[in-house]
Protein backbone atom coordinates (compact mmCIF):
# COMPACT_ATOMS: atom_id res chain seq x y z
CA UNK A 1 79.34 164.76 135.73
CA UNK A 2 77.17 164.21 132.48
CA UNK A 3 79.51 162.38 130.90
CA UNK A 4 79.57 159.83 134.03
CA UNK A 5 76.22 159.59 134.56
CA UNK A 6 75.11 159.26 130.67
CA UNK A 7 78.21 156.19 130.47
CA UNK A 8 76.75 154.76 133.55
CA UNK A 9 73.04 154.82 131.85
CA UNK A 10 74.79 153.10 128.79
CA UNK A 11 76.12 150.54 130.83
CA UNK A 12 73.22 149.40 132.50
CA UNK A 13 71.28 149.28 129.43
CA UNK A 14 73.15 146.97 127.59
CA UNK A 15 72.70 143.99 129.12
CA UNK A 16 68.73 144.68 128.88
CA UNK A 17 68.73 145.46 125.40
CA UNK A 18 70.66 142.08 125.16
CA UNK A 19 68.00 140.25 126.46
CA UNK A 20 65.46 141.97 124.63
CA UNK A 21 67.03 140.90 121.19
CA UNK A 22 67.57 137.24 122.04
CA UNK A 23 63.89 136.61 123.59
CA UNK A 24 62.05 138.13 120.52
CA UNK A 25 62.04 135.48 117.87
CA UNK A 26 63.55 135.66 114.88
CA UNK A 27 60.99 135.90 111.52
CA UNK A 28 61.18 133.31 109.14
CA UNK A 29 62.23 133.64 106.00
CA UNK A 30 60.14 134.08 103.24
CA UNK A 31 59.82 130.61 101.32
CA UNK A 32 58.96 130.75 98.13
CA UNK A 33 55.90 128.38 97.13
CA UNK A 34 56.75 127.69 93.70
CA UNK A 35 59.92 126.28 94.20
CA UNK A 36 58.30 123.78 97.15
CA UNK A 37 55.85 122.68 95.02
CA UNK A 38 57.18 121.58 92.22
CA UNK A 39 60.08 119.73 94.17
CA UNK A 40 57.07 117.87 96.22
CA UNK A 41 55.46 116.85 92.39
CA UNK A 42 59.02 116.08 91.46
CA UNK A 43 60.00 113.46 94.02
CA UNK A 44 58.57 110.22 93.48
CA UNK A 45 56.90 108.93 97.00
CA UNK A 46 58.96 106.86 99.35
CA UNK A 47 57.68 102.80 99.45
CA UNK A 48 57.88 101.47 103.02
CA UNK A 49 59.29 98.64 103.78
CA UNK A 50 57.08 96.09 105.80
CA UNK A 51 58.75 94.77 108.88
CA UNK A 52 58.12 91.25 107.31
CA UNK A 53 59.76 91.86 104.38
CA UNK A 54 62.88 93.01 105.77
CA UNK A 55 63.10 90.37 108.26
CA UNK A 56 63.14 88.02 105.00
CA UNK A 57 65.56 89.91 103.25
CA UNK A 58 67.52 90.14 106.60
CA UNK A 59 67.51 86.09 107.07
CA UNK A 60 68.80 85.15 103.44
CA UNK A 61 71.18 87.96 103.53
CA UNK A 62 74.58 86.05 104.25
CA UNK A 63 76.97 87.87 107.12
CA UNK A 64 79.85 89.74 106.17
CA UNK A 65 83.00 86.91 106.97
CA UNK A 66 85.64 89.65 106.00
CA UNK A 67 86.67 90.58 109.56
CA UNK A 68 90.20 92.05 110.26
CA UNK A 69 90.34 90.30 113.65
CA UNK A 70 93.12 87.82 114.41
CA UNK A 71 91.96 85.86 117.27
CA UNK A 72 94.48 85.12 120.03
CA UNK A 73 94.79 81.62 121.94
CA UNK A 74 93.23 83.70 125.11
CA UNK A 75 90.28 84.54 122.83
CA UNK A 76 89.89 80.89 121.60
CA UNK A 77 90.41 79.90 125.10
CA UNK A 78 87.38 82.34 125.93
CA UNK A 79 85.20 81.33 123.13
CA UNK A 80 85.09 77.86 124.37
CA UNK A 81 83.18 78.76 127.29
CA UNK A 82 80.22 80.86 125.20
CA UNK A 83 76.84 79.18 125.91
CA UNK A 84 75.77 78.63 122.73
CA UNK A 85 71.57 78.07 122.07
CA UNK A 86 68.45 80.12 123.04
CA UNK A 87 68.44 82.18 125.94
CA UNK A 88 65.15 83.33 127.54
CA UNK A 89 65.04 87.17 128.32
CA UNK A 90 62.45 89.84 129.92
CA UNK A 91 59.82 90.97 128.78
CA UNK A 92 59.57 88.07 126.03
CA UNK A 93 62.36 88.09 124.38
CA UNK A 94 65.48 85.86 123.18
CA UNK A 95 68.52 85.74 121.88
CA UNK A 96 70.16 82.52 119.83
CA UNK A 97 73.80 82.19 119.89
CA UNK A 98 75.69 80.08 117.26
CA UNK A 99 78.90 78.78 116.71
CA UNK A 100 80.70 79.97 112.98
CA UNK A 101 81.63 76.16 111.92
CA UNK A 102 83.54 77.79 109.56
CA UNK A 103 85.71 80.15 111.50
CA UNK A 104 86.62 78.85 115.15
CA UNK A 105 85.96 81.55 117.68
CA UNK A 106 83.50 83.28 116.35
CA UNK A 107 79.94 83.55 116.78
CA UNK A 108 76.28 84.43 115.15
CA UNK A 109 74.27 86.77 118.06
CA UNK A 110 70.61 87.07 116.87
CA UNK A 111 67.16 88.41 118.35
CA UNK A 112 63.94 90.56 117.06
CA UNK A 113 65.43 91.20 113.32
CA UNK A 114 69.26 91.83 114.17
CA UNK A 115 72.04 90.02 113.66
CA UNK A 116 75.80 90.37 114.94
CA UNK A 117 78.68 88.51 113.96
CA UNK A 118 80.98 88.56 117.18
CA UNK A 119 84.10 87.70 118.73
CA UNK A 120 85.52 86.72 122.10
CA UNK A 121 87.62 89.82 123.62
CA UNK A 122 89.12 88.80 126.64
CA UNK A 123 87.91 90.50 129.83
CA UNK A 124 89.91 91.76 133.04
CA UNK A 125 86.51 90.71 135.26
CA UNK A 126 86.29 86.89 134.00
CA UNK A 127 83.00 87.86 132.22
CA UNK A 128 82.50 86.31 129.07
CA UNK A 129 82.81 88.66 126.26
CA UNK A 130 81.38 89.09 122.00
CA UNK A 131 81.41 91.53 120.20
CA UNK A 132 80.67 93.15 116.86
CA UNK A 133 83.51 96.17 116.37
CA UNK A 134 81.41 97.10 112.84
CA UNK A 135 78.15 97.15 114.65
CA UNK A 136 79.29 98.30 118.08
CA UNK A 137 76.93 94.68 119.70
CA UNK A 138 78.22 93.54 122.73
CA UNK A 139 76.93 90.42 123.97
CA UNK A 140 78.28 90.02 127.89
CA UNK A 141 77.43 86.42 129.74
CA UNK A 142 78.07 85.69 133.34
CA UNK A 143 77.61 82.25 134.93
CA UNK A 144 73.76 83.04 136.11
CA UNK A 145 72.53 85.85 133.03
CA UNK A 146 73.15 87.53 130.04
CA UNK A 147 72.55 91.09 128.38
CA UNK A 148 72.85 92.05 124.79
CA UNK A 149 73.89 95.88 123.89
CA UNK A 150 73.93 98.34 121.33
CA UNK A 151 77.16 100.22 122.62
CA UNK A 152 76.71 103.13 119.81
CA UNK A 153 73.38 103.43 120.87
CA UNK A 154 73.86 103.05 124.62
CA UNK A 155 71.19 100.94 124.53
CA UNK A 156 70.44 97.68 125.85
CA UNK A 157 68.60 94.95 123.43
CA UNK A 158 68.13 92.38 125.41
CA UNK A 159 68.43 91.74 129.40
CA UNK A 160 68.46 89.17 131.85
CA UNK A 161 68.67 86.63 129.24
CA UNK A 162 69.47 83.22 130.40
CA UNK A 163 69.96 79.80 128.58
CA UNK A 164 69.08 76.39 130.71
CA UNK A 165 72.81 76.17 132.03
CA UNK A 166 72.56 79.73 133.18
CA UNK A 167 69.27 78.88 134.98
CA UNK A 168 71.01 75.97 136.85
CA UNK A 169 73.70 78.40 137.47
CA UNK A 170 71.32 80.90 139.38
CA UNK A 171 69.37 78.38 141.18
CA UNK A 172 73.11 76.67 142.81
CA UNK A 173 73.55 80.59 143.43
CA UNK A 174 70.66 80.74 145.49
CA UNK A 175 70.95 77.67 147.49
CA UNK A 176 74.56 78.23 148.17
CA UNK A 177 75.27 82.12 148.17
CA UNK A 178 79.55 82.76 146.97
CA UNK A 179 81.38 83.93 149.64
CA UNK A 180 81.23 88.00 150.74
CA UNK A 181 84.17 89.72 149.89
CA UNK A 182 84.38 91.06 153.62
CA UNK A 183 83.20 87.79 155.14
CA UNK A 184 86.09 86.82 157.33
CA UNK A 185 88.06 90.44 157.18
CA UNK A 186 87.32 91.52 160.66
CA UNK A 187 87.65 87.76 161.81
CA UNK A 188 91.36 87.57 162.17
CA UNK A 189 91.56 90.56 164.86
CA UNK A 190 90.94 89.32 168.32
């Protein structure tokens, strides 16, 4: 009967002497504050870069035109229907599209400092699609807008961006809404 009753007082205190362990926190090591200091004397300061002098480098800095990507008809096809110019977006911001006059099909995608060198990919939904596979940019246009994203990032750099034709677009849109996808469905039963 002791030996049940001293097995069952084991049991039950495991799990508590668990959770005593792993909410005490752990000491830190002792650092030695010789060694830090003379690596802090030893390493020359880092220079900053001003945000103007990158954006200079940035704009003489030519774009890489080595690209692996063999562009199909379909993607030509696509490419000729990329609005090309300045496109207004929220919150003050723009993106300027441009046409590579050297290589047909692809484009220059910049705004705010960044620049993507991008290609048509064709798209199941009819959307117009660039992108940059080395910088993971994705630059998506639909008749009435526009959006530019950072696809590693999951972020998106521009929205609601929209170049005069786009703005025509959305206006038609307005005044004559497309058809519903259910309008007409339930018609045909009587």
């Amino acid at each position: 009967m002791k030996k049940i009753a001293l097995i069952a007082a084991v049991a039950l205190a495991l799990p508590f002497g668990a959770l005593a362990q792993s909410s005490t926190p752990a000491k830190p090591a002792a650092a030695k504050p010789a060694a830090k200091s003379t690596e802090a004397k030893k390493a020359p300061p880092k220079r900053q870069v001003t945000r103007k002098a990158a954006k200079a480098v940035e704009e003489v800095t030519p774009i890489s035109d080595d690209t692996n990507v063999v562009l199909t008809e379909s993607d030509l096809e696509v490419a000729k229907r990329v609005s090309t110019g300045k496109a207004q977006c929220e919150l003050g911001a723009d993106v300027t599209v441009t046409e590579d006059e050297k290589k047909p099909g692809f484009f220059t995608v910049t705004t705010k400092g960044l620049r993507y060198r991008m290609h048509p990919v064709e798209s199941r939904t009819g959307a117009i699609r660039l992108e940059d596979p080395r910088a993971g940019a994705m630059w998506l246009q639909l008749g009435n807008k526009s959006m530019l994203m950072n696809q590693k990032a999951g972020l998106r750099i521009a929205d609601e961006c929209q170049t005069p034709a786009q703005v025509a677009f959305a206006e038609e849109m307005k005044k004559n809404p497309p058809k519903s996808l259910f309008e007409g469905a339930d018609g045909d039963k009587k």
